[in-house]
C-alpha atoms as a PDB file:
ATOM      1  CA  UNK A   1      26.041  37.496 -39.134  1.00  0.00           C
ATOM      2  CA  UNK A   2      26.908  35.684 -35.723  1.00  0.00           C
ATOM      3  CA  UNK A   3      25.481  36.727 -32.617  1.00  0.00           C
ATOM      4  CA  UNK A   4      28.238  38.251 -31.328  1.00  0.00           C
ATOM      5  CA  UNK A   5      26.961  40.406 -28.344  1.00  0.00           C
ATOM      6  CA  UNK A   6      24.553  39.383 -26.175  1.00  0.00           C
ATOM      7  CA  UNK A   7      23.350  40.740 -21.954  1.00  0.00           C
ATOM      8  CA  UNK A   8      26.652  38.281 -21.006  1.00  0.00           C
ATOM      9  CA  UNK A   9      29.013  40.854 -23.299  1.00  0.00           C
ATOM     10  CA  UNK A  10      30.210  43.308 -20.360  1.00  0.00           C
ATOM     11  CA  UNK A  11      30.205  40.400 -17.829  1.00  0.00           C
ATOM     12  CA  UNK A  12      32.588  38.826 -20.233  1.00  0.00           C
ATOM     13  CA  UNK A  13      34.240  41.884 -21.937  1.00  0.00           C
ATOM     14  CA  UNK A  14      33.333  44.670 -19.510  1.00  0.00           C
ATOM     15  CA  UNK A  15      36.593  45.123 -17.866  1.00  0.00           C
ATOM     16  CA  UNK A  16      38.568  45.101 -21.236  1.00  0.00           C
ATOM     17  CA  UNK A  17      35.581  47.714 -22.816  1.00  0.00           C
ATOM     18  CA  UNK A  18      36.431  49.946 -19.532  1.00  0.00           C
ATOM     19  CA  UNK A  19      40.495  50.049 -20.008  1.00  0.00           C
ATOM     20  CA  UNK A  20      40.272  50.870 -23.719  1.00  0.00           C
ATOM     21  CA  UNK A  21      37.516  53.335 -23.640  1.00  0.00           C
ATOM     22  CA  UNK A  22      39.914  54.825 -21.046  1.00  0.00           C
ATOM     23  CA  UNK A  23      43.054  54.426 -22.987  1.00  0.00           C
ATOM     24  CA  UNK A  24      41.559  55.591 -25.986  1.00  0.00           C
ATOM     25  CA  UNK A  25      40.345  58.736 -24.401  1.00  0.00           C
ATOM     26  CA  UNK A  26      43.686  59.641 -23.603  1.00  0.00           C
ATOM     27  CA  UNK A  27      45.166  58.597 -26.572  1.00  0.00           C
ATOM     28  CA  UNK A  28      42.800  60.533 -28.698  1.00  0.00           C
ATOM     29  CA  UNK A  29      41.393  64.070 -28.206  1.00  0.00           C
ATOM     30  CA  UNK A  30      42.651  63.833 -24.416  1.00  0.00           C
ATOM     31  CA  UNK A  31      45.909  63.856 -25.820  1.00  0.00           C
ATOM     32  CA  UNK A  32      48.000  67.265 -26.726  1.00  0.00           C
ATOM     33  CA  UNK A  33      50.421  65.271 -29.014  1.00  0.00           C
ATOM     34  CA  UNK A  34      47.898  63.734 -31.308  1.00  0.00           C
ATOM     35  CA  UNK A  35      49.243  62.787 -34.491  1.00  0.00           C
ATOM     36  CA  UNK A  36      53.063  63.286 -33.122  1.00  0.00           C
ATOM     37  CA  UNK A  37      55.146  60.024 -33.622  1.00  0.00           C
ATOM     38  CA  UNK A  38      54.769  58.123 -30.222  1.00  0.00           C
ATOM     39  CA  UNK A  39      56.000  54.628 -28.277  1.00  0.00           C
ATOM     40  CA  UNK A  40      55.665  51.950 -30.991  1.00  0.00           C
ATOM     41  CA  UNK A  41      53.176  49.556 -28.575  1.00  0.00           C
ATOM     42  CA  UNK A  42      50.739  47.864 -31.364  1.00  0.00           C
ATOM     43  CA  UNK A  43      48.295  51.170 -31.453  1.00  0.00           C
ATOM     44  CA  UNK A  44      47.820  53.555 -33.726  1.00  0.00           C
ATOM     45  CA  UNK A  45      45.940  56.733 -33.407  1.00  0.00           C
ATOM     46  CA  UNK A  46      45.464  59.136 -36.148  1.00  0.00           C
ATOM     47  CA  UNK A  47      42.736  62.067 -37.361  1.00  0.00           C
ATOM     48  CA  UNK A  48      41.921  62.395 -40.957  1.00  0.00           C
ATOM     49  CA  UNK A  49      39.430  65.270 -42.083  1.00  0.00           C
ATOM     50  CA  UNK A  50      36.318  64.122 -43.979  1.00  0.00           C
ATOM     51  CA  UNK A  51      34.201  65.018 -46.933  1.00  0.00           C
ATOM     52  CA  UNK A  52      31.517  66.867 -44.839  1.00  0.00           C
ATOM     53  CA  UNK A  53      33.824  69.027 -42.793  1.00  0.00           C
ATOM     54  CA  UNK A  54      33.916  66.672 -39.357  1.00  0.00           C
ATOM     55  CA  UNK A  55      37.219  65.091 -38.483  1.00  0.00           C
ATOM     56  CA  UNK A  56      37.434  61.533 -37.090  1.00  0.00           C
ATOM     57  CA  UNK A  57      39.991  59.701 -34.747  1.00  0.00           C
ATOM     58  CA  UNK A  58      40.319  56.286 -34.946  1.00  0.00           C
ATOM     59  CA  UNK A  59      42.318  54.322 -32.095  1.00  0.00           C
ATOM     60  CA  UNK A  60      43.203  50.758 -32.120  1.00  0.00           C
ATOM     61  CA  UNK A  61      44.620  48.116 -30.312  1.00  0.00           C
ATOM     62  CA  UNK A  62      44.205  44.523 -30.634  1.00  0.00           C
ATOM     63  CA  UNK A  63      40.624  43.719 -31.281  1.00  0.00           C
ATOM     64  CA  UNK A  64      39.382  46.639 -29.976  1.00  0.00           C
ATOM     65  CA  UNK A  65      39.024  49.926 -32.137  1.00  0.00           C
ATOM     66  CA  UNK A  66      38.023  53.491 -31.095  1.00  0.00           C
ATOM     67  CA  UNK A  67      36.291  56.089 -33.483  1.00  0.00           C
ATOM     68  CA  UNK A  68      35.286  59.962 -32.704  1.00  0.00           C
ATOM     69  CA  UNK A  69      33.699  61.548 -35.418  1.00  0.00           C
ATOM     70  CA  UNK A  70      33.359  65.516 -34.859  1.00  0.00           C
ATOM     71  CA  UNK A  71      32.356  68.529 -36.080  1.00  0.00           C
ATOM     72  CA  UNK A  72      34.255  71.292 -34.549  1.00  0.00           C
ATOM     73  CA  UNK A  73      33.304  75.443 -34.674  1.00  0.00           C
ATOM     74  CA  UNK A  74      31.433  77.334 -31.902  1.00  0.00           C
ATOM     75  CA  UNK A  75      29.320  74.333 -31.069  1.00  0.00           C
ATOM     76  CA  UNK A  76      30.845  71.479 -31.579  1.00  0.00           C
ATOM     77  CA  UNK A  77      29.182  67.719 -31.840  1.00  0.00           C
ATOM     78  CA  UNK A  78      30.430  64.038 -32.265  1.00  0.00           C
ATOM     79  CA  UNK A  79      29.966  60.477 -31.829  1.00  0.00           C
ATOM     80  CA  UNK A  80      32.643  57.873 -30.278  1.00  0.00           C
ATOM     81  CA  UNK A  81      31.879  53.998 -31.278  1.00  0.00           C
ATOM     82  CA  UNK A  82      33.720  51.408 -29.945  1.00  0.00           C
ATOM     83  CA  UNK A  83      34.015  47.857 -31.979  1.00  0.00           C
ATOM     84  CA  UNK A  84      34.936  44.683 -30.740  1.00  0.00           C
ATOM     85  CA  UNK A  85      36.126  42.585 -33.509  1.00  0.00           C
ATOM     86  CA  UNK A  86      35.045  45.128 -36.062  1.00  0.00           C
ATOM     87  CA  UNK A  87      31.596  45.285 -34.575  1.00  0.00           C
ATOM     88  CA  UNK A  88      30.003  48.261 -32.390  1.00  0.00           C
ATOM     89  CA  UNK A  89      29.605  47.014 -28.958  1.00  0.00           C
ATOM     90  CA  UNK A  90      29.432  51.151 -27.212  1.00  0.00           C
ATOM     91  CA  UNK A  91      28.651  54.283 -28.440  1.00  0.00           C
ATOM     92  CA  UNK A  92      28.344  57.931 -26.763  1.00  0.00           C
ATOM     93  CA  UNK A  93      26.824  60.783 -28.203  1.00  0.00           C
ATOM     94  CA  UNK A  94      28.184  64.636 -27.034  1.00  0.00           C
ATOM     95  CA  UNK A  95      27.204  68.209 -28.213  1.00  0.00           C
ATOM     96  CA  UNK A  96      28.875  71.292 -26.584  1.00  0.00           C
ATOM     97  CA  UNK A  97      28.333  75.266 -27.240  1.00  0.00           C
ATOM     98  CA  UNK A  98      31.326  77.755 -26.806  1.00  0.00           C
ATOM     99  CA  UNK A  99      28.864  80.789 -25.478  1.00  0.00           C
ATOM    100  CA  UNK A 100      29.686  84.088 -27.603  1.00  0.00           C
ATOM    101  CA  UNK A 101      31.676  86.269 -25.194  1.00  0.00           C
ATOM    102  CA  UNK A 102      34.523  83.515 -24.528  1.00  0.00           C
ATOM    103  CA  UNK A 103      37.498  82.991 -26.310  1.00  0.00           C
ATOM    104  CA  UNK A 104      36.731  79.709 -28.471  1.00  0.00           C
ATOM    105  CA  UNK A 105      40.916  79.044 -28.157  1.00  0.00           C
ATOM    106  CA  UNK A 106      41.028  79.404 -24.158  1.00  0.00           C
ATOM    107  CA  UNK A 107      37.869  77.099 -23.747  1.00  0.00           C
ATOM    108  CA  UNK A 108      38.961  74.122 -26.896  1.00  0.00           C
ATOM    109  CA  UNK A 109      42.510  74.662 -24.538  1.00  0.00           C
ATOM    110  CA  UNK A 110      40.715  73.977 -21.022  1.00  0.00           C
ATOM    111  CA  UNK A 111      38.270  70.926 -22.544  1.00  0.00           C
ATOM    112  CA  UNK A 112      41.233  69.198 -24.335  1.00  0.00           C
ATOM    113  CA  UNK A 113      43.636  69.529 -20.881  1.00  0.00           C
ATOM    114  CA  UNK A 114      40.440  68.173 -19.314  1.00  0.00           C
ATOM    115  CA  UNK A 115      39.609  65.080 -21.498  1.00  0.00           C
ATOM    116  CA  UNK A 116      43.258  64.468 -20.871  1.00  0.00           C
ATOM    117  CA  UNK A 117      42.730  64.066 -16.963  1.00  0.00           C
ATOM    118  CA  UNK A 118      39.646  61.623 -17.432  1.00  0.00           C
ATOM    119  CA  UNK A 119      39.293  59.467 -13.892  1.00  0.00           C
ATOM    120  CA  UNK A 120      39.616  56.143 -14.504  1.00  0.00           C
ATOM    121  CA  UNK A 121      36.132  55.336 -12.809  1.00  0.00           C
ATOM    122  CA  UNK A 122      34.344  57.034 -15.073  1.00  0.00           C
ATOM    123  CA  UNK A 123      36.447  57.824 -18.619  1.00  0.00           C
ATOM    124  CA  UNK A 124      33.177  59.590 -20.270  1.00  0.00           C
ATOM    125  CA  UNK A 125      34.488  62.837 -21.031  1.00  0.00           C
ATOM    126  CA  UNK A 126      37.082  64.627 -18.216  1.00  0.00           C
ATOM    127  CA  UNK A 127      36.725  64.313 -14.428  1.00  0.00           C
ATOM    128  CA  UNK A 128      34.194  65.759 -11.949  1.00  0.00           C
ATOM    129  CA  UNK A 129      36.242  69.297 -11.854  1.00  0.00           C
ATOM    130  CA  UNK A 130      39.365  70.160 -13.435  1.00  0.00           C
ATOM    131  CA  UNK A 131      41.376  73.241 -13.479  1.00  0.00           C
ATOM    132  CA  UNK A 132      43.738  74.037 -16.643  1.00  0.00           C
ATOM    133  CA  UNK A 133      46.563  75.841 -16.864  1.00  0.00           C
ATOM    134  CA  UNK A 134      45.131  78.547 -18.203  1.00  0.00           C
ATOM    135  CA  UNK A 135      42.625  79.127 -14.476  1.00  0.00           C
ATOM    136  CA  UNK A 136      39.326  77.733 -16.325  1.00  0.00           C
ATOM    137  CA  UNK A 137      37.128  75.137 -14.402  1.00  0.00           C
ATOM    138  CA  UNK A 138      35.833  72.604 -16.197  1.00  0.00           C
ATOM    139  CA  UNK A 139      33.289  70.739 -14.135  1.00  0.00           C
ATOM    140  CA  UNK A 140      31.518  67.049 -15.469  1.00  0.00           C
ATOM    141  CA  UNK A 141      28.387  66.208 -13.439  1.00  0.00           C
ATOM    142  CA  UNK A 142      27.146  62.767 -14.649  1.00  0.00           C
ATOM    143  CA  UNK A 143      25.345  59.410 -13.901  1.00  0.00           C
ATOM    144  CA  UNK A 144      24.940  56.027 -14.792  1.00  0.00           C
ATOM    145  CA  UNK A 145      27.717  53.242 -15.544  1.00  0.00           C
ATOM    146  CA  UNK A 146      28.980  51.753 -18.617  1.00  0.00           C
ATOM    147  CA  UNK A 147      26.143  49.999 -19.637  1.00  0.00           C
ATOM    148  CA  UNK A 148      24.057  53.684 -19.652  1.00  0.00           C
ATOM    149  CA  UNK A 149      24.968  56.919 -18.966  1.00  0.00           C
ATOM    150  CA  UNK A 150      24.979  60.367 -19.165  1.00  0.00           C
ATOM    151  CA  UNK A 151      26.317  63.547 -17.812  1.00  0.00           C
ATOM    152  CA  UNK A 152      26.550  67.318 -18.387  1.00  0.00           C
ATOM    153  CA  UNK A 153      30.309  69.389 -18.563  1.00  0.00           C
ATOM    154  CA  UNK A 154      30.635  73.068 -18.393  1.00  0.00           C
ATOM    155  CA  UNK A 155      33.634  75.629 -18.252  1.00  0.00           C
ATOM    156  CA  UNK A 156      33.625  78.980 -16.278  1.00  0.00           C
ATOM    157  CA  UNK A 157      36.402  81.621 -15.816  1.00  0.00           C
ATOM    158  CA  UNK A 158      37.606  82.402 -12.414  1.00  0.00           C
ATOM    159  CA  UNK A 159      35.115  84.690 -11.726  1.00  0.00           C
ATOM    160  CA  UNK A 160      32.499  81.829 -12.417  1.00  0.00           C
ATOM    161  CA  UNK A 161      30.990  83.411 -15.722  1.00  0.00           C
ATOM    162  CA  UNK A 162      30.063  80.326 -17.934  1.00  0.00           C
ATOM    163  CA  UNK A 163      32.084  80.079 -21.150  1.00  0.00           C
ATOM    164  CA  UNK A 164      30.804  76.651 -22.362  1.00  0.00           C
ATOM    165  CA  UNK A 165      28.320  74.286 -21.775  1.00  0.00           C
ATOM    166  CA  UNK A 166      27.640  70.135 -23.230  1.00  0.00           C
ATOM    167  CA  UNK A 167      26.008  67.172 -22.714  1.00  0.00           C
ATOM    168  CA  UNK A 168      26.870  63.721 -23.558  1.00  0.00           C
ATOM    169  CA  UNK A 169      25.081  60.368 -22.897  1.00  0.00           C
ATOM    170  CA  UNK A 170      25.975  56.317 -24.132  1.00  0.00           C
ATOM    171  CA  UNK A 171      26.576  52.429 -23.026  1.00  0.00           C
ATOM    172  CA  UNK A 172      26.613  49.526 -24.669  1.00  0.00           C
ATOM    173  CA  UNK A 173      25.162  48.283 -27.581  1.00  0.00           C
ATOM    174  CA  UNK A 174      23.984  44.574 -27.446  1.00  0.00           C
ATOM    175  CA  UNK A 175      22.112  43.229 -30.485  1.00  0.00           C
END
């Protein structure tokens, strides 16, 4: 196999990496109308529900393609890869726990509204603090850059009680 990825990748690539890990945020579990019949722009974005009881979105566009693998209950957990050319060139790793006295619907409601909002300087996850339509507060305290990161999320009700907590971390992947 060629070579394909090397230190020079994201001083090459970086800035095209950035705007579809972005897009693809929004276009995937950031988006409420997943799986709806949208603009016909040369992407596609679909779920399908696997064998072992996760569900996986895969984005593409071009070159680039987007995949979030998931398993989905109280806790939740999943992995996002993005390929360049059919090859992994990023991956980010998240795990989240709905705590037992919140509604599970409320706080899946308030993190998808969230992951929809992402900032585009940092589109790991939702912005630094975000408040849904339904009054919870997501907040996303995090580190790093492309290359490495990581960061933790939570979600509290209005009178600050915690109703979820995650982490996440990821970069690049150079071979």
């Amino acid at each position: 196999m060629e070579k394909i990825f090397s230190s020079n990748f994201i001083g090459t690539h970086g800035r095209e990496l950035w705007r579809f890990f972005y897009e693809a945020t929004l276009r995937s579990y950031g988006n409420v109308n997943l799986n709806k019949e949208g603009p016909n722009d040369e992407t596609s974005c679909e779920t399908n529900a696997n064998d072992d009881g996760s569900n996986t979105i895969v984005f593409e566009k071009g070159d680039w393609s987007y995949s979030d693998k998931y398993f989905r209950d109280d806790s939740f957990s999943g992995t996002v890869t993005i390929s360049y050319r059919s090859t992994a060139c990023f991956a980010m790793v998240y795990w989240g726990k709905v705590l037992p006295h919140a509604d599970k619907t409320a706080v899946y409601t308030c993190l998808q509204s969230a992951l929809g909002a992402i900032e585009r300087n940092h589109p790991w996850r939702g912005p630094d603090h975000f408040v849904a339509n339904n009054e919870l507060c997501y907040t996303n305290l995090w580190c790093g850059k492309l290359e490495k990161f990581h960061g933790q999320e939570k979600i509290d009700d209005t009178d600050g009680c915690r109703l979820y907590e995650g982490n996440y971390f990821g970069g690049t992947i150079l071979r």
